[in-house]
Protein backbone atom coordinates (compact mmCIF):
# COMPACT_ATOMS: atom_id res chain seq x y z
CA UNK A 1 19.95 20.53 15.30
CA UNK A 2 20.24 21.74 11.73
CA UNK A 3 17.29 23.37 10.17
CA UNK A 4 17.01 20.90 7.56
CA UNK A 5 16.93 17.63 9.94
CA UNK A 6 14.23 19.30 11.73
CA UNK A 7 11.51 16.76 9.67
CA UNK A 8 12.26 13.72 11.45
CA UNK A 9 11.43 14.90 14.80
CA UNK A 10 7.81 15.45 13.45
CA UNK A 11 5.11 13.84 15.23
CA UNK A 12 3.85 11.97 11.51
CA UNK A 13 7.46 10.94 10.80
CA UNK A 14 8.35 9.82 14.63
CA UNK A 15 4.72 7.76 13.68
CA UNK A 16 6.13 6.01 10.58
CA UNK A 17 9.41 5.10 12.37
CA UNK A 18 7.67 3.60 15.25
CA UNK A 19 5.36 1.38 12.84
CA UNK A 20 8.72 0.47 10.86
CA UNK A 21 10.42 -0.76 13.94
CA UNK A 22 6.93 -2.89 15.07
CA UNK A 23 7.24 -4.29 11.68
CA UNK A 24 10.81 -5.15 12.06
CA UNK A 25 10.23 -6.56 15.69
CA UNK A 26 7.74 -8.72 14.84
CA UNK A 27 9.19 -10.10 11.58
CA UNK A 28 7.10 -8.35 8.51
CA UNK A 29 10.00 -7.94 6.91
CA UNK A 30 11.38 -8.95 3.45
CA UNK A 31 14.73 -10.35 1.45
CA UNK A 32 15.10 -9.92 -1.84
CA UNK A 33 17.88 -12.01 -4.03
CA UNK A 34 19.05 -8.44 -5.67
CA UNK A 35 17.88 -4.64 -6.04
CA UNK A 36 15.84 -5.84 -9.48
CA UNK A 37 14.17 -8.38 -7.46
CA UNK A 38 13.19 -5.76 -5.05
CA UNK A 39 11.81 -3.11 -7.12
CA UNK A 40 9.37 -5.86 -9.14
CA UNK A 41 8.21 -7.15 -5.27
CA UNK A 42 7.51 -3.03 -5.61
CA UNK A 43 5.53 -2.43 -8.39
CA UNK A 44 3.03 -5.49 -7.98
CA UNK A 45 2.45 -4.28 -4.78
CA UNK A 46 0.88 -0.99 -5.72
């Protein structure tokens, strides 16, 4: 495995993809009409 790949094989990372993929599995997931519509569902969620 190349050096710089070596981050997703970390235990925090492997975390995040496992909660993505729950999220997926069980439907808390979003669509967006285009990328503008996206980034604005974005920045009123922070």
């Amino acid at each position: 495995m190349p050096e710089e790949d070596a981050w997703f094989y970390t235990p925090g990372w492997q975390e995040k993809l496992a909660k993505a993929k729950d999220d997926v599995a069980e439907g808390r997931t979003r669509t967006f009409e285009s990328m503008d519509d996206m980034f604005a569902d974005l920045e009123t969620e922070r």
